[in-house]
Protein backbone atom coordinates (compact mmCIF):
# COMPACT_ATOMS: atom_id res chain seq x y z
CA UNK A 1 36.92 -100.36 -17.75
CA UNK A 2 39.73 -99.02 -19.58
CA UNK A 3 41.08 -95.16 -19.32
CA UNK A 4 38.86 -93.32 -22.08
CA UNK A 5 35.32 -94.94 -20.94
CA UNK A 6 36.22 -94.26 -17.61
CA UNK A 7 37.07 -90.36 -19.00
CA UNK A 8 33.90 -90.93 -20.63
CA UNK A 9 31.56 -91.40 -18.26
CA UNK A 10 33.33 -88.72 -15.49
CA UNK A 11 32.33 -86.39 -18.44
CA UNK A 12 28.76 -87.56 -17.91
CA UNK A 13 28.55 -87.39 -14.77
CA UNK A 14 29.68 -84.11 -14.81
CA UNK A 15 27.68 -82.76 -17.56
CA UNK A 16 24.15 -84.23 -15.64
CA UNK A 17 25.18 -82.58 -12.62
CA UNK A 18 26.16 -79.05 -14.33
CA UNK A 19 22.44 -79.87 -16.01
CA UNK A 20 20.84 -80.78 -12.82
CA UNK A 21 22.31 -77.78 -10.83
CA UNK A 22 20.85 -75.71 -13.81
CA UNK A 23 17.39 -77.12 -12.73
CA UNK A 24 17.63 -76.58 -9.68
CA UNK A 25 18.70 -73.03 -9.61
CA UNK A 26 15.88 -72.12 -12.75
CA UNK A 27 13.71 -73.97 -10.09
CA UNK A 28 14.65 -71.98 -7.45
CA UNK A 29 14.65 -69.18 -9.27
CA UNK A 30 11.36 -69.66 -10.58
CA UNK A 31 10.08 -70.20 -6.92
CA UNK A 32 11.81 -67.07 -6.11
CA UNK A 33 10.36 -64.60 -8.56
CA UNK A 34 6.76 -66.74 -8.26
CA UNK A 35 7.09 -65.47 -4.71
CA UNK A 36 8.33 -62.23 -4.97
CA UNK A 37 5.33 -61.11 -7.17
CA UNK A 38 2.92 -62.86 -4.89
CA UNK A 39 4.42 -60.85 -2.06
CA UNK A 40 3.68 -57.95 -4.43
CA UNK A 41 0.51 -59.15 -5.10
CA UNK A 42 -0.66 -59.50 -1.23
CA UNK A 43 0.89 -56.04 -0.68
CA UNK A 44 -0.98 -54.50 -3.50
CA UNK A 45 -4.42 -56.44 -2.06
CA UNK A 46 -3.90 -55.28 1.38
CA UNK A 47 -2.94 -51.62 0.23
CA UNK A 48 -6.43 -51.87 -1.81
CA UNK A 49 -8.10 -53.30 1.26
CA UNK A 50 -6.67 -50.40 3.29
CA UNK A 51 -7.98 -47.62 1.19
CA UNK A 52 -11.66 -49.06 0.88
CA UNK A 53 -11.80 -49.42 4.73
CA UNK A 54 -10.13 -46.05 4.67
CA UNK A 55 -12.74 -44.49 2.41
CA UNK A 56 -15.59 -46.06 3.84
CA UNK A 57 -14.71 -44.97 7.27
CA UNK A 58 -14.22 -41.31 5.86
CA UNK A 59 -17.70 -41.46 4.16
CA UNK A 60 -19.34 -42.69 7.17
CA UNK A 61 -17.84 -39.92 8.78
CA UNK A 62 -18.67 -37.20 6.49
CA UNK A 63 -22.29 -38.82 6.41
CA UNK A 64 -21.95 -38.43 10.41
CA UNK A 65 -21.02 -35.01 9.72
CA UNK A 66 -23.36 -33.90 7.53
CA UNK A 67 -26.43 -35.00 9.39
CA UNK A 68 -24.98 -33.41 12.37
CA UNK A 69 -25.11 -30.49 10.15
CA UNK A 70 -28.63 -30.93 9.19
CA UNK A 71 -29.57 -31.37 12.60
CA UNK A 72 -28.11 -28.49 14.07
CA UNK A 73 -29.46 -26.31 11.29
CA UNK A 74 -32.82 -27.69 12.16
CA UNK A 75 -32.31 -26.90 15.90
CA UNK A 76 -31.69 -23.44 15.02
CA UNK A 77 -34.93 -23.17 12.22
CA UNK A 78 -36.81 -24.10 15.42
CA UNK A 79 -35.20 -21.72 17.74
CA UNK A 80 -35.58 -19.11 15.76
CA UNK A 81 -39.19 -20.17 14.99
CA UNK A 82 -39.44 -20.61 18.70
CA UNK A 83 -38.58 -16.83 19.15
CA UNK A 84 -40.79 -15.75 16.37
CA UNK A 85 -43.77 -16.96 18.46
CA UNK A 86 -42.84 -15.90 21.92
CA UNK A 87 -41.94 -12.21 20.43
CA UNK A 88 -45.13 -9.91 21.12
CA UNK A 89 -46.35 -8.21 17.82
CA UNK A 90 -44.98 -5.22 17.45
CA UNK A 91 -44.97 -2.12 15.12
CA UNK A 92 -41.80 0.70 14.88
CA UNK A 93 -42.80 4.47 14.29
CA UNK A 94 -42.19 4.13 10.44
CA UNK A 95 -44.49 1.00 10.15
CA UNK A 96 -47.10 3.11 11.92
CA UNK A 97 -46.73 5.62 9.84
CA UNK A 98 -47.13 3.93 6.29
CA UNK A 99 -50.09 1.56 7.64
CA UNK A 100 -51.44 4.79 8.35
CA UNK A 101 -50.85 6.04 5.13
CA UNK A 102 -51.60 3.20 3.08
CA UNK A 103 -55.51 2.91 5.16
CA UNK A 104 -56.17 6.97 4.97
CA UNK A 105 -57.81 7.01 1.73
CA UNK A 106 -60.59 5.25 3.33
CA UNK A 107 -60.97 7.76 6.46
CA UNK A 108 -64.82 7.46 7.73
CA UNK A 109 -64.53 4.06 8.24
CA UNK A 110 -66.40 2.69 11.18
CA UNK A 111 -65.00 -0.54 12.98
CA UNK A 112 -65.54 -2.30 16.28
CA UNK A 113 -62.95 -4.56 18.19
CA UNK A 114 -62.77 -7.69 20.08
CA UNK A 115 -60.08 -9.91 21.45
CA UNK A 116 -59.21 -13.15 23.04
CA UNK A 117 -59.57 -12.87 27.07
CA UNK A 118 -56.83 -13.87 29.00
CA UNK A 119 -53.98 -12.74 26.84
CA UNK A 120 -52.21 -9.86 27.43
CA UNK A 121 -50.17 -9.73 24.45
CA UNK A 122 -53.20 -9.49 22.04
CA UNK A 123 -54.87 -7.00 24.44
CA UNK A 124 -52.00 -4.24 23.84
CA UNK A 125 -51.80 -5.45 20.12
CA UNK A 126 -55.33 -4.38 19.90
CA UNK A 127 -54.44 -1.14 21.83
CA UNK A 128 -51.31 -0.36 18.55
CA UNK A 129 -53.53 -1.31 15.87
CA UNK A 130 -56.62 0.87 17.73
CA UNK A 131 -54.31 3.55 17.62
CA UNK A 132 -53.21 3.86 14.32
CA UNK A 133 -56.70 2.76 12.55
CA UNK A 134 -57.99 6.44 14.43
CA UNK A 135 -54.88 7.64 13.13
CA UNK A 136 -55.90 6.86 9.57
CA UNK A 137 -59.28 8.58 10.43
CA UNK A 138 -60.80 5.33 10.90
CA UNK A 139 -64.16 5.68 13.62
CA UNK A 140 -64.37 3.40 16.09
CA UNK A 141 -67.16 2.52 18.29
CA UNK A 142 -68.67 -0.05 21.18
CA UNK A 143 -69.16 -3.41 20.49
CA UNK A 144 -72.72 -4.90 20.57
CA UNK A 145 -74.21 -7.77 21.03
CA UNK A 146 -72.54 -11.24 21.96
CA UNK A 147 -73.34 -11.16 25.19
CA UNK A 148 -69.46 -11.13 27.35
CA UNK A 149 -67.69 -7.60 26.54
CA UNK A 150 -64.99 -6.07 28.09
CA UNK A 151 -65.59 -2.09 29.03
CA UNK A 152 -61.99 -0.45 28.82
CA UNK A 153 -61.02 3.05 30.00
CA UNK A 154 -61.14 5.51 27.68
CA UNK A 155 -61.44 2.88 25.07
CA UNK A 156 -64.16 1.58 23.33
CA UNK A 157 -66.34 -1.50 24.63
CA UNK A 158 -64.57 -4.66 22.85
CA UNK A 159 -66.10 -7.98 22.25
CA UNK A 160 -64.75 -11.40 23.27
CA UNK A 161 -63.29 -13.27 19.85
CA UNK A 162 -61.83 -17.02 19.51
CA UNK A 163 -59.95 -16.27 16.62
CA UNK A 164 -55.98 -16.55 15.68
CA UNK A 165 -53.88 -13.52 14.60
CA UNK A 166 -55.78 -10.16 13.11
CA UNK A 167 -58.89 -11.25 11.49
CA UNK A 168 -60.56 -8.28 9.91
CA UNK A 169 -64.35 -9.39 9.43
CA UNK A 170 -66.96 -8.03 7.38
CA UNK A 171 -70.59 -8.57 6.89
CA UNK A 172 -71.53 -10.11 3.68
CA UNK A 173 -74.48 -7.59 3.04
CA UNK A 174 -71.97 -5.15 3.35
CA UNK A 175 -69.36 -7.15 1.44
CA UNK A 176 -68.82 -4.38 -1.52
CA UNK A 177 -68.76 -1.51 0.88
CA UNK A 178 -66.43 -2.08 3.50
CA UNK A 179 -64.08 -5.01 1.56
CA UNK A 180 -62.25 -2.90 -0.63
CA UNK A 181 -61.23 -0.77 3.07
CA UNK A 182 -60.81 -4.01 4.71
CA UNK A 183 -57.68 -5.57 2.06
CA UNK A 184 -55.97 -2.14 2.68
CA UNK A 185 -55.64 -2.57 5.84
CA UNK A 186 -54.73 -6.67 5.61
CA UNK A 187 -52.53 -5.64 2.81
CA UNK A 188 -50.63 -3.17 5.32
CA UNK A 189 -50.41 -5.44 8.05
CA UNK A 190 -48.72 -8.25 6.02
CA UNK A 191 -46.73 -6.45 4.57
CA UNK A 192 -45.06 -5.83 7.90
CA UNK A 193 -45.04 -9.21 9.38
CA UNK A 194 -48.13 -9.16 10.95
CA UNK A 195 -50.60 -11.94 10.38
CA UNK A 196 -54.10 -11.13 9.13
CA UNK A 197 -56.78 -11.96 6.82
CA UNK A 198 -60.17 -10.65 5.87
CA UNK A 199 -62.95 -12.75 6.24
CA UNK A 200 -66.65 -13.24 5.94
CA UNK A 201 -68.43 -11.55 9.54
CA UNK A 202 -71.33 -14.15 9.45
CA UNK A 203 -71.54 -16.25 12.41
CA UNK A 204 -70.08 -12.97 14.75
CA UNK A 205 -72.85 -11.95 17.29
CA UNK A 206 -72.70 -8.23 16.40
CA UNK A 207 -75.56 -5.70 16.24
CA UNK A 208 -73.24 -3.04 14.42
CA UNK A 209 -73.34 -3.34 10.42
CA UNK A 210 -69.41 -2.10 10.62
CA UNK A 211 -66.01 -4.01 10.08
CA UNK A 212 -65.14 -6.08 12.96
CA UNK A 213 -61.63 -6.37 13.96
CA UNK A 214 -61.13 -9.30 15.76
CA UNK A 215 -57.48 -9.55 17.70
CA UNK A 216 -56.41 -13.42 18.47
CA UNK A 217 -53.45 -15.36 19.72
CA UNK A 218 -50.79 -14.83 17.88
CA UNK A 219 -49.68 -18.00 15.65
């Protein structure tokens, strides 16, 4: 081979392995950058992955929260109904007073009484609401008929009743009479907490033709 072919093909050679180092480093390259964004990639994926565990654990937690919250407001509804039922009825001065008001424009009317045995906080109940329905000019007199009574000093005979709350009873023949009386007072009553209700008196083993107020448990 003389000199210039053997110039020649060292020129070759050289070129294909300038060429072929090219390759390799745009290769290499290549690789490089396909990597680097897949590193990217995974980083962005776990970073995603991350903040849904992340908010899922929060919600769970604010669900956690909030139905603790529900229940605790719930435990305290039924405390404070709790209390509501164990507190004995009671009336101040000033709700005496405007019952008493409210019920005066119907002074004459007669009434009897009756309550459930056993329970002492209906028995002084009765005692308040005696009180003021005199007050109002309301007469009150002895329970008869129905066979168990309870005789009272210096009170009235009262029946024996089975009822729940104030139930203010009155006979239908006597319907148009005494109801009118008979809202007032329910009317005055609610109005300051106190459960009543006016109702029809037949059934009630009474001889007196009169409005029969009946003191139950309280509910």
């Amino acid at each position: 081979m003389d000199l210039s072919a053997k110039v020649w093909l060292a020129n070759e050679v050289r070129i294909w392995g300038l060429a072929a180092t090219a390759i390799i480093g745009v290769i290499s390259f290549a690789a490089a950058l396909t990597h680097s964004r897949w590193q990217a990639d995974l980083a962005t994926l776990k970073e995603k992955i991350a903040q849904d565990v992340q908010r899922a654990s929060d919600e769970k937690i604010a669900f956690a929260v909030n139905d603790a919250a529900q229940a605790n407001a719930r435990a305290a509804e039924a405390n404070l109904e709790l209390a509501r039922l164990k507190a004995p009825r009671s009336l101040s001065e000033e709700q005496k007073a405007k019952i008493i008001g409210a019920i005066h424009d119907f002074s004459g009317t007669v009434f009897d009484s009756a309550l459930v045995p056993g329970d002492a906080e209906s028995a002084i109940f009765l005692a308040t609401l005696e009180e003021i329905l005199q007050r109002g000019g309301w007469k009150q007199i002895d329970w008869k008929g129905g066979g168990v009574v309870f005789t009272r000093t210096n009170k009235p005979i009262a029946g024996m009743a089975s009822s729940q709350n104030v139930i203010i009873a009155v006979p239908p023949d006597l319907f148009d009479k005494l109801n009118p009386a008979a809202l007032r007072l329910e009317g005055a009553l609610l109005e300051r907490g106190i459960a009543a209700q006016v109702q029809n008196a037949a059934g009630i083993q009474n001889d007196n033709e009169v409005i029969h107020l009946l003191m139950g448990r309280k509910t």
